[in-house]
N, C-alpha and C. Protein backbone atom coordinates (compact mmCIF):
# COMPACT_ATOMS: atom_id res chain seq x y z
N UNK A 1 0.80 -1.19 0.00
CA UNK A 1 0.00 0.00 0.00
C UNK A 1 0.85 1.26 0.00
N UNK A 2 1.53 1.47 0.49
CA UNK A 2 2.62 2.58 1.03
C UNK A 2 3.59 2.75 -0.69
N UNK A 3 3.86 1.99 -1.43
CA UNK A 3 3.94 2.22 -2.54
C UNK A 3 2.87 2.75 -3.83
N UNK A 4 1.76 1.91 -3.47
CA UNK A 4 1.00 2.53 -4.30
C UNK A 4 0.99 4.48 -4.42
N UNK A 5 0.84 4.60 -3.18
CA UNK A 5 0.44 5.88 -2.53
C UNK A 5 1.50 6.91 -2.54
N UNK A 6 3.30 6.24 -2.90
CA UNK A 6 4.04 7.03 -2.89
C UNK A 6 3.81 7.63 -4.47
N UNK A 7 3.46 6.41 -5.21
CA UNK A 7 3.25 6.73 -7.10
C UNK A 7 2.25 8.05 -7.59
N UNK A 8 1.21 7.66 -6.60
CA UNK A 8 0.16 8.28 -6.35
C UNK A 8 0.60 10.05 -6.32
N UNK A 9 1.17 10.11 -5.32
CA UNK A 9 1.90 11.62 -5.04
C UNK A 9 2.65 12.46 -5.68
N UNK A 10 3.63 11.16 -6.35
CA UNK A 10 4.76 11.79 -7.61
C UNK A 10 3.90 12.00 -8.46
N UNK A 11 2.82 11.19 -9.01
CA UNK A 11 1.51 11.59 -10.61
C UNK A 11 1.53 13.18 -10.70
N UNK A 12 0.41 12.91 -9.22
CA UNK A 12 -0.08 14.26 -9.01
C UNK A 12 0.84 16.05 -9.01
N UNK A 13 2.11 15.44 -8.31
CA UNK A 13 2.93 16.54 -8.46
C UNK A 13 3.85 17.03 -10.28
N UNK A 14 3.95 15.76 -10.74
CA UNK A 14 3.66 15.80 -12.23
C UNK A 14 2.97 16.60 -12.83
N UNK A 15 1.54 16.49 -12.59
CA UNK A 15 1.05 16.93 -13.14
C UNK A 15 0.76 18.34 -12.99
N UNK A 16 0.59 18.65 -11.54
CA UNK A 16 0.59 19.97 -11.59
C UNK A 16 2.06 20.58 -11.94
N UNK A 17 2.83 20.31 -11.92
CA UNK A 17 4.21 20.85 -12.66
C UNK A 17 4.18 21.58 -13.99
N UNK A 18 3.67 20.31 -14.65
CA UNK A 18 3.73 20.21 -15.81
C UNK A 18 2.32 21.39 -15.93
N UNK A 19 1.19 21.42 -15.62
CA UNK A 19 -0.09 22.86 -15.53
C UNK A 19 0.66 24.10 -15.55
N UNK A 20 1.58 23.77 -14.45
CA UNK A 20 2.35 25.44 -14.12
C UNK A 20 2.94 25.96 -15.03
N UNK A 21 3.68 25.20 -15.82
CA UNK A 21 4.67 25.28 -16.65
C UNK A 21 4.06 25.60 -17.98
N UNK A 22 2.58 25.29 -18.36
CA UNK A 22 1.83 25.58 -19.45
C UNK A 22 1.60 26.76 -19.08
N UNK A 23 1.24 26.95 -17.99
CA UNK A 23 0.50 28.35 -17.86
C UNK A 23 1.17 29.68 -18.05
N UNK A 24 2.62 29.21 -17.61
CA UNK A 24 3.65 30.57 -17.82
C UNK A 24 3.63 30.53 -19.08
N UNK A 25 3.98 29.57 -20.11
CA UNK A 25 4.45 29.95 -20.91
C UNK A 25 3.00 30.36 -22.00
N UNK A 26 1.77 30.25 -21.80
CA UNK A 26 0.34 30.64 -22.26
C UNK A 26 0.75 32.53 -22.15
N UNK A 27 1.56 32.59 -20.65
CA UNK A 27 1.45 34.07 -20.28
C UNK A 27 2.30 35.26 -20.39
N UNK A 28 3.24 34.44 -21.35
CA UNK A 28 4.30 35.14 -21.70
C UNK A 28 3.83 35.96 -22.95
N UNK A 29 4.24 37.29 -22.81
CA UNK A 29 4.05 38.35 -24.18
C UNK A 29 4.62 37.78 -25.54
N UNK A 30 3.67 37.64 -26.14
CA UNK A 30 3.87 37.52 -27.80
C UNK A 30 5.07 38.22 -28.56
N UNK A 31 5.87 38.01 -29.06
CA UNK A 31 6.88 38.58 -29.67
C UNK A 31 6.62 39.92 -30.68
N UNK A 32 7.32 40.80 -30.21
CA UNK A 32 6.91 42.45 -31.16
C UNK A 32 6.61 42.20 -32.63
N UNK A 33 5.55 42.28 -32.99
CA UNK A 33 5.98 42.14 -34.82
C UNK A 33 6.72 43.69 -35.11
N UNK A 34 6.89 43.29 -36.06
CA UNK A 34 7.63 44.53 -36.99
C UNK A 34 6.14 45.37 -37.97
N UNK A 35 6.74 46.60 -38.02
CA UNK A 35 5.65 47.45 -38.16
C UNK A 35 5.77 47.89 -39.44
N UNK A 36 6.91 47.34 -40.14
CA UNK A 36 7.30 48.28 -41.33
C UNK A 36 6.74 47.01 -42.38
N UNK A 37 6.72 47.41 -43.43
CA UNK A 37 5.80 46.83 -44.65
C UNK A 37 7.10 45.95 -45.19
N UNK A 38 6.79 44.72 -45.42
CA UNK A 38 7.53 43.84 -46.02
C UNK A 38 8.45 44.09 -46.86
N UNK A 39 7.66 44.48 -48.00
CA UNK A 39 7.95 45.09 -49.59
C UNK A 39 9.19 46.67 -49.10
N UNK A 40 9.16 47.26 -48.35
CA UNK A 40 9.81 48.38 -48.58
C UNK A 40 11.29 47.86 -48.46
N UNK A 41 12.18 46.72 -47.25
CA UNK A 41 13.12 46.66 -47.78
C UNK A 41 13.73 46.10 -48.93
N UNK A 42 12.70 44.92 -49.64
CA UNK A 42 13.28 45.05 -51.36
C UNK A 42 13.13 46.23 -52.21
N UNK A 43 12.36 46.92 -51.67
CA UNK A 43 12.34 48.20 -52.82
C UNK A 43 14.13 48.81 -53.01
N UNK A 44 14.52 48.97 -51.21
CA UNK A 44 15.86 49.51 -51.23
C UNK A 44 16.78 49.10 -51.76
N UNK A 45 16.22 47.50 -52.02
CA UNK A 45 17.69 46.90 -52.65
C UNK A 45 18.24 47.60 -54.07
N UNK A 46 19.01 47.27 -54.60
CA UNK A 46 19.75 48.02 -55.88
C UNK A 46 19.51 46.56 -56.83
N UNK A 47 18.86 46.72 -57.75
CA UNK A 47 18.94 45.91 -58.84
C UNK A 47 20.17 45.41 -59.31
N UNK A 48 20.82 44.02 -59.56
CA UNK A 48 22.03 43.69 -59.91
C UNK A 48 22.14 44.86 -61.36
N UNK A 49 23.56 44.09 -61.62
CA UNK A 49 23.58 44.57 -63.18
C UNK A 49 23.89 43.92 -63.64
N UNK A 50 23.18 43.79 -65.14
CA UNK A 50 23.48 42.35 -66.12
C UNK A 50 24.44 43.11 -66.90
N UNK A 51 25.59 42.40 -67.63
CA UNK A 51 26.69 42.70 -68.36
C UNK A 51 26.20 42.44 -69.70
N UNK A 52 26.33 42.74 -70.79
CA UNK A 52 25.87 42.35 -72.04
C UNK A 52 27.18 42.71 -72.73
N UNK A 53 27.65 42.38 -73.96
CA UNK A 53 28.78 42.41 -74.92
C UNK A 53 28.95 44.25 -75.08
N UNK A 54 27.55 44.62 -75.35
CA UNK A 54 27.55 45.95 -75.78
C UNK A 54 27.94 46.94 -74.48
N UNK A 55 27.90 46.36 -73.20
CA UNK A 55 28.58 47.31 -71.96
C UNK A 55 30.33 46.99 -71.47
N UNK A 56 31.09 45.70 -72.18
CA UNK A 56 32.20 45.50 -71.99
C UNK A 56 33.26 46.97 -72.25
N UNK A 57 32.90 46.75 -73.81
CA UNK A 57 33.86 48.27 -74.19
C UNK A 57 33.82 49.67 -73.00
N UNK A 58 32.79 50.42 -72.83
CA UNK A 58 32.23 51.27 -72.12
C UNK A 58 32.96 50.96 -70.66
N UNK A 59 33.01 49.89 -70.13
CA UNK A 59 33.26 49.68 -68.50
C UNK A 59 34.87 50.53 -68.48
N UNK A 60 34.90 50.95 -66.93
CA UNK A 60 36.14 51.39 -66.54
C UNK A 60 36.69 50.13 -65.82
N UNK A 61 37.98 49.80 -66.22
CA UNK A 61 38.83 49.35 -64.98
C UNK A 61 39.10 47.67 -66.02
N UNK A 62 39.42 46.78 -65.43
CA UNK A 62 39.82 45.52 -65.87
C UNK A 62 38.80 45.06 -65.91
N UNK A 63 37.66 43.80 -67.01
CA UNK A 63 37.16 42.96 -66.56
C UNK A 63 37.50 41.48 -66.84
N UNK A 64 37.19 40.78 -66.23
CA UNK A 64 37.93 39.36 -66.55
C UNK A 64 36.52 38.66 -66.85
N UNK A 65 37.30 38.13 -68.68
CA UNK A 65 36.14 37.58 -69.71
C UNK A 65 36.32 35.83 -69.54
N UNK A 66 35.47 35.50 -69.26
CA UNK A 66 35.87 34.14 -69.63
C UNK A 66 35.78 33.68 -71.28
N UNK A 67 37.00 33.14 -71.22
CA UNK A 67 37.85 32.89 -72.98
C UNK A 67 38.67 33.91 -73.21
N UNK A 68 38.66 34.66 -72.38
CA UNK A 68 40.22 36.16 -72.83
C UNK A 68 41.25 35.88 -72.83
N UNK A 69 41.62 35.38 -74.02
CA UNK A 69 43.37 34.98 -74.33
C UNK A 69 44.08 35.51 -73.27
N UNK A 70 43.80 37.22 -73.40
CA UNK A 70 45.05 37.63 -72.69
C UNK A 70 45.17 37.24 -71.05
N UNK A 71 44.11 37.24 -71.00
CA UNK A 71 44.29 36.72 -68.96
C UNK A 71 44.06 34.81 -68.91
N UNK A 72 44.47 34.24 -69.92
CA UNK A 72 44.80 32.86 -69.79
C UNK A 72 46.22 32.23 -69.44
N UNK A 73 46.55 31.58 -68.27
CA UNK A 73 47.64 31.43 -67.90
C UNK A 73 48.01 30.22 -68.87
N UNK A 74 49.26 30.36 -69.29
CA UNK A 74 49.69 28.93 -70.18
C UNK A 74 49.66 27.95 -68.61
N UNK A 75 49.28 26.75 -69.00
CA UNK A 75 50.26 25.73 -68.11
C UNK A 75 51.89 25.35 -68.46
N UNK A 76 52.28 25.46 -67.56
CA UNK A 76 53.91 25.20 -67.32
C UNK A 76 54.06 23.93 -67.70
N UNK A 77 54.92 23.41 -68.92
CA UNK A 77 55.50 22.49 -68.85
C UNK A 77 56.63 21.89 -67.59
N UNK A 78 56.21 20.55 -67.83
CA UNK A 78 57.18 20.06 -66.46
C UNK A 78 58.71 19.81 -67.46
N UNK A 79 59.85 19.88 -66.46
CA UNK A 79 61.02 19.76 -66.94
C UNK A 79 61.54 18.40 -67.25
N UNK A 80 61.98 18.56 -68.62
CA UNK A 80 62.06 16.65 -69.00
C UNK A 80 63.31 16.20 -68.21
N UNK A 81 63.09 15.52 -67.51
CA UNK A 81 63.90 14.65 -66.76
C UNK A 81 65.51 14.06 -66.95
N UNK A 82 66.41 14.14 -66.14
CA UNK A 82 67.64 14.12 -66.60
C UNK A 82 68.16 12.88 -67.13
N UNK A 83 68.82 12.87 -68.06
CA UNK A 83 68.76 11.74 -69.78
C UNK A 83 70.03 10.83 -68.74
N UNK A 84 70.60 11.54 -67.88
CA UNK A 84 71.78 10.49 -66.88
C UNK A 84 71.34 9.93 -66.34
N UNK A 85 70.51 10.51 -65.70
CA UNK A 85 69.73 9.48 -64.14
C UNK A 85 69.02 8.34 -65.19
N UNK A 86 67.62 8.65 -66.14
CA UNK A 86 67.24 7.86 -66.51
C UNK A 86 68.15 6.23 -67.52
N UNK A 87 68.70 6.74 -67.30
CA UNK A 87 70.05 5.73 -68.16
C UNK A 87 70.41 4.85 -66.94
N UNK A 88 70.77 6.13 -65.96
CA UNK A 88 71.25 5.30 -64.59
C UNK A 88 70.61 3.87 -64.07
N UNK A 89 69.26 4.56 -64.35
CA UNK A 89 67.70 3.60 -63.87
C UNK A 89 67.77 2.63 -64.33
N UNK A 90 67.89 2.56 -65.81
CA UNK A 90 67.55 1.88 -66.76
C UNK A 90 69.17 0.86 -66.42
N UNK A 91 70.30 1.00 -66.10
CA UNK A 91 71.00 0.05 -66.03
C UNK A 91 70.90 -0.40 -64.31
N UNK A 92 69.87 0.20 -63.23
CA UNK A 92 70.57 -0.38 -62.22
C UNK A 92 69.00 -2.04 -62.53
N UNK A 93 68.13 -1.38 -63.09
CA UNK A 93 66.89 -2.23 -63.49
C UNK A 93 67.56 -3.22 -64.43
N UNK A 94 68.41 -2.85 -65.52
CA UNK A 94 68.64 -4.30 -66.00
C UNK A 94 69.74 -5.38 -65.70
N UNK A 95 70.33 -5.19 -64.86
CA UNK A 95 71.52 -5.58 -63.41
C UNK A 95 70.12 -6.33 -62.77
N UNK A 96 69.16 -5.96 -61.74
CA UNK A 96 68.08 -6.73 -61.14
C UNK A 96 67.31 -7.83 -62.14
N UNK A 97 67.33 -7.45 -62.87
CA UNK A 97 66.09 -8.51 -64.16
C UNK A 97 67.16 -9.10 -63.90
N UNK A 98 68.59 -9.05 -64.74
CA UNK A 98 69.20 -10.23 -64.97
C UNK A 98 69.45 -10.98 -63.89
N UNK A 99 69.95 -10.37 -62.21
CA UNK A 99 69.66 -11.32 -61.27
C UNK A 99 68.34 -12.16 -60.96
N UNK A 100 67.16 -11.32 -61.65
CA UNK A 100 66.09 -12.38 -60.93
C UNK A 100 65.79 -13.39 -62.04
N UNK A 101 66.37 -13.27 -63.53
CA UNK A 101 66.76 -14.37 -64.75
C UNK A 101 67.10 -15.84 -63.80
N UNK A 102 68.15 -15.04 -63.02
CA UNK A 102 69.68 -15.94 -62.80
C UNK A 102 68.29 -17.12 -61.71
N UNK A 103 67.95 -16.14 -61.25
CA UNK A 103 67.24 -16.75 -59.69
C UNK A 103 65.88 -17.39 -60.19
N UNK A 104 65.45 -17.39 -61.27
CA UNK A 104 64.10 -18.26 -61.96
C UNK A 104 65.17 -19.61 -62.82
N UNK A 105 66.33 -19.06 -62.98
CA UNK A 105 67.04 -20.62 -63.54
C UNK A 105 67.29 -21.72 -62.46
N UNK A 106 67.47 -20.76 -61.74
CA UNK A 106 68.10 -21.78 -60.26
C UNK A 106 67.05 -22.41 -59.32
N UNK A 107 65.93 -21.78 -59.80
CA UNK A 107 64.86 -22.53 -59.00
C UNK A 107 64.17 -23.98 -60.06
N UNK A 108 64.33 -23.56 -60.87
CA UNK A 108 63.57 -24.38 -62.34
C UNK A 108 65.16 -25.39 -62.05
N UNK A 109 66.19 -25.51 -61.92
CA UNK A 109 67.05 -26.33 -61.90
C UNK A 109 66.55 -27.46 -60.54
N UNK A 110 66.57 -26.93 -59.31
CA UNK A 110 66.21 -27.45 -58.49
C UNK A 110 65.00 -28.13 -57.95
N UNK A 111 64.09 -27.51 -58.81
CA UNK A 111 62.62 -28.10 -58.66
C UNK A 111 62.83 -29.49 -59.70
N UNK A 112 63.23 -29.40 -60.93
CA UNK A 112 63.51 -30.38 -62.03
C UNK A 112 64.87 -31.47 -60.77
N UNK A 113 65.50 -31.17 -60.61
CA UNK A 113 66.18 -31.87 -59.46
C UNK A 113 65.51 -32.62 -58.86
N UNK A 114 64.73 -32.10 -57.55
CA UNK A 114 64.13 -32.56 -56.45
C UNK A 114 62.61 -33.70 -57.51
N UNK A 115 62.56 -33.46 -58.99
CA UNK A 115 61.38 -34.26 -59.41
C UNK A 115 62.37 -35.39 -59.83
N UNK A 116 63.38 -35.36 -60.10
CA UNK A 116 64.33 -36.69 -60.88
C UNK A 116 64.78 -36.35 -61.90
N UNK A 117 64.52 -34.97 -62.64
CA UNK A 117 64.49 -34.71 -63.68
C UNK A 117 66.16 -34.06 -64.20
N UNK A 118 66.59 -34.22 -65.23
CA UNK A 118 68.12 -33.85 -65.82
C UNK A 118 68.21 -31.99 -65.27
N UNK A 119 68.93 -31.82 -65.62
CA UNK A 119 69.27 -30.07 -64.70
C UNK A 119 69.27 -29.64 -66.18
N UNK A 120 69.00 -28.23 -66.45
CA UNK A 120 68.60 -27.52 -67.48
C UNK A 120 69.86 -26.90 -68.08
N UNK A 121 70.61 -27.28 -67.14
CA UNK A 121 72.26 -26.70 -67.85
C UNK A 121 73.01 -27.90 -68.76
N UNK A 122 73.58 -27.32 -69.49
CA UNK A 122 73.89 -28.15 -70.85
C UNK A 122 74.78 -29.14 -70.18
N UNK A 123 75.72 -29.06 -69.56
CA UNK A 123 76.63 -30.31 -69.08
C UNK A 123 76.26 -30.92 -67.74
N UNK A 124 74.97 -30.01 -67.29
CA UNK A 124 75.06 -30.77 -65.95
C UNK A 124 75.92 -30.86 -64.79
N UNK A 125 77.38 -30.29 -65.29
CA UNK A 125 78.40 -30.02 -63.67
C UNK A 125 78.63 -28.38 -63.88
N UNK A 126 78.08 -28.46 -62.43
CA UNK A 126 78.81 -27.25 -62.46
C UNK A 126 79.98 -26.98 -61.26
N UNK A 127 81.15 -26.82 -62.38
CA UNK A 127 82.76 -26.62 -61.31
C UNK A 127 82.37 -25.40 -60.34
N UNK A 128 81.87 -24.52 -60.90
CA UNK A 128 81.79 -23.38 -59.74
C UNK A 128 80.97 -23.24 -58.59
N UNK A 129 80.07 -24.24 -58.09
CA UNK A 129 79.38 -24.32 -57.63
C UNK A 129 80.03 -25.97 -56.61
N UNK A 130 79.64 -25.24 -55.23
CA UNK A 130 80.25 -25.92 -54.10
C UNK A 130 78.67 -27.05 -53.63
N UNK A 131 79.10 -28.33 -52.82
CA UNK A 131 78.40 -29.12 -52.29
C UNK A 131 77.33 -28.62 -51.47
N UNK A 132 75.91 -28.48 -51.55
CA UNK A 132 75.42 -27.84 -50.88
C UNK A 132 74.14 -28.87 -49.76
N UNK A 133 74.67 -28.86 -48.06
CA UNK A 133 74.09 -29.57 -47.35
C UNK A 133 72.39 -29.07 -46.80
N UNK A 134 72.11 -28.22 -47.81
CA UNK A 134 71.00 -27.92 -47.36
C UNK A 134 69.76 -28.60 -47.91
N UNK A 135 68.54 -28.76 -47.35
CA UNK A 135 67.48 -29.74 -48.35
C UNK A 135 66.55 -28.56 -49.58
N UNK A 136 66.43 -29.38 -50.45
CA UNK A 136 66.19 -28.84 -51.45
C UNK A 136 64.81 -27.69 -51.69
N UNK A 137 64.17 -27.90 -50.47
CA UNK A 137 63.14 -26.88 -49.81
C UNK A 137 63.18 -25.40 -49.84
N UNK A 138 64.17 -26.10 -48.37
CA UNK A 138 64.98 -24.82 -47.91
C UNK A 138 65.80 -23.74 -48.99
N UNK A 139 66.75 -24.14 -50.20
CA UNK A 139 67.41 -23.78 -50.92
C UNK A 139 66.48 -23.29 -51.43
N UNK A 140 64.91 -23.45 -51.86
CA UNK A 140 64.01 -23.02 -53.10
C UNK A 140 63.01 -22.16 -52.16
N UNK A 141 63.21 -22.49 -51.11
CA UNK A 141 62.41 -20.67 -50.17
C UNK A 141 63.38 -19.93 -50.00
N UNK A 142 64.76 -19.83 -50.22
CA UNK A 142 65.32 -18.67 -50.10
C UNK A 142 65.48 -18.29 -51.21
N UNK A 143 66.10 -19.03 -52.57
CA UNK A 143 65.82 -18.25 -53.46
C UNK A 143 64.51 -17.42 -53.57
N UNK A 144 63.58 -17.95 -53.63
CA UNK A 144 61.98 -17.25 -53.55
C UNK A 144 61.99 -15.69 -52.78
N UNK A 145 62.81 -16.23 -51.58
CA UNK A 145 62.66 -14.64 -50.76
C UNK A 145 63.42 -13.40 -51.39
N UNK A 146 64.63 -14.51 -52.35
CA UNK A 146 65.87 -13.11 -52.63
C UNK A 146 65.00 -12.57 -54.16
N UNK A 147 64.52 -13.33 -54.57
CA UNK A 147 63.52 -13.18 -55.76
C UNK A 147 62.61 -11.85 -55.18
N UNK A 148 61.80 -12.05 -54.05
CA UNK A 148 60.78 -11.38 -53.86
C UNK A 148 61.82 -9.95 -53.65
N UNK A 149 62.60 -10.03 -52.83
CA UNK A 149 63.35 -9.04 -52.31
C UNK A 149 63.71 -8.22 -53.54
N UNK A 150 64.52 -8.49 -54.62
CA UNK A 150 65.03 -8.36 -55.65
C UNK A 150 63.64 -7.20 -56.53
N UNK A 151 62.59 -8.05 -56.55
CA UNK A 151 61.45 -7.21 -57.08
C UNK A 151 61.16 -5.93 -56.35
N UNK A 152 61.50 -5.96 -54.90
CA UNK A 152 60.84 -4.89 -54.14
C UNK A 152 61.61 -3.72 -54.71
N UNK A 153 63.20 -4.02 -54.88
CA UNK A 153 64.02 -3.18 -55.03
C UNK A 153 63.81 -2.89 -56.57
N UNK A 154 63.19 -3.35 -57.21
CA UNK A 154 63.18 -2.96 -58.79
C UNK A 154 61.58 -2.01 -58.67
N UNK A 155 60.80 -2.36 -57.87
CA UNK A 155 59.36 -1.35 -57.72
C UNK A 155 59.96 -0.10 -56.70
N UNK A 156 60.35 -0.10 -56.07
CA UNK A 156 61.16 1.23 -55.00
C UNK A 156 62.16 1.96 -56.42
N UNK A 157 63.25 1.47 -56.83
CA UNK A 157 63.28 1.98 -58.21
C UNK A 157 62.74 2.66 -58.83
N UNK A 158 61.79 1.88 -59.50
CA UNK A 158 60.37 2.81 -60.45
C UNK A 158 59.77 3.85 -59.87
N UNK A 159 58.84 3.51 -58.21
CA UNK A 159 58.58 4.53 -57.94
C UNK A 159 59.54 5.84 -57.81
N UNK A 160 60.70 5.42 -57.64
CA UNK A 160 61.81 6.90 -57.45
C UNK A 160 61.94 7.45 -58.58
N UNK A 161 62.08 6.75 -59.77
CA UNK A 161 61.98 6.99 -61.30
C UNK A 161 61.03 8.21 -61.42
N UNK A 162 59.81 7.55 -61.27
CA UNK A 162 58.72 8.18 -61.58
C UNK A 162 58.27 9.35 -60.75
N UNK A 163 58.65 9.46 -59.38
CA UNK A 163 58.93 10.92 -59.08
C UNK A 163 59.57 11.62 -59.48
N UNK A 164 60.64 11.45 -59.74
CA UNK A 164 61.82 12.05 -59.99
C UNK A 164 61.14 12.04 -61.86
N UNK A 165 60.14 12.37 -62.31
CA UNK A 165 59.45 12.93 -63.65
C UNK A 165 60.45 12.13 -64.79
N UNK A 166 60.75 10.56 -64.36
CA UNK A 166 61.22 9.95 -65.46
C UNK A 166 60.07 8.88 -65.74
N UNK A 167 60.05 9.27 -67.27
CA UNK A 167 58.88 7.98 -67.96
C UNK A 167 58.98 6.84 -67.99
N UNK A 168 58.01 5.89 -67.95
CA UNK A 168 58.20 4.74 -68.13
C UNK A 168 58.58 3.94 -69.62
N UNK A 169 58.73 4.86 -70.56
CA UNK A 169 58.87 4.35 -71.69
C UNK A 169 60.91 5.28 -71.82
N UNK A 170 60.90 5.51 -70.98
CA UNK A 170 62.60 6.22 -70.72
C UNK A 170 63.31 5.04 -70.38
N UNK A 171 62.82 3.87 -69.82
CA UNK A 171 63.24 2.90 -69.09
C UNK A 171 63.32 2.22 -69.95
N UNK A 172 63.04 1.93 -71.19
CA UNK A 172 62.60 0.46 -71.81
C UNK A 172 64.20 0.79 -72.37
């Protein structure tokens, strides 16, 4: 019971709250209208002005035409790129190809290896090349990595190329 009756009390004070609160604001003064006629401050305004061909000549001072040769800025050619560096590029890129040549033979040797298959080099020995105790896995994920590596350094390249405002057809 003692709950019902507390609910009971909060309603009621609700509600008259909420009465009071209508009533002020029922009793608050209406906001001043304005006394002056709508229409009079557009009258004051100043009519734009339309430009027509026949008021260009006549005007004082500069106007800026759109299509006026003379106030058209050329665009700036960019500066063609230095014929050394791109040479430079172009030999440190074909130094990398031919290492990653070297490093697609040596994997195609070893994979043909590890299947049973004859080695892709014409005699099959190679004197310069030492005994190697590693398994044939291992030998063909590192080539793979120096491969991948090898590419990174040929795309870091290009992108420097190509900031540096050298073309891609400068390279070939």
């Amino acid at each position: 019971m003692p709950r019902s009756l507390s609910f009971a009390i909060i309603l009621t004070f609700l509600a008259a709250f909420s009465a009071a609160a209508q009533s002020q604001d029922s009793s608050a003064a209406p906001p001043h209208s304005t006394s002056q006629d709508p229409a009079s401050p557009a009258e004051t305004k100043k009519p734009k002005k339309v430009w027509t061909n026949e008021d260009i000549p006549n005007a004082k001072g500069a106007i800026s035409v759109v299509g006026d040769t003379k106030n058209n800025s050329k665009p700036t050619a960019s500066k063609p790129a230095n014929a050394q560096y791109a040479a430079s590029v172009r030999k440190q890129l074909d130094k990398l190809q031919g290492q990653i040549a070297d490093i697609d033979k040596q994997l195609v040797d070893l994979k043909n290896f590890s299947a049973g298959e004859p080695s892709t080099t014409a005699s099959g020995v190679k004197l310069d090349k030492s005994y190697q105790r590693e398994p044939i896995e291992v030998q063909v994920r590192a080539l793979q990595d120096k491969k991948k590596d090898l590419e990174s350094k040929v795309d870091a390249l290009l992108d420097e190329a190509r900031k540096k405002g050298v073309d891609s057809s400068q390279l070939r």
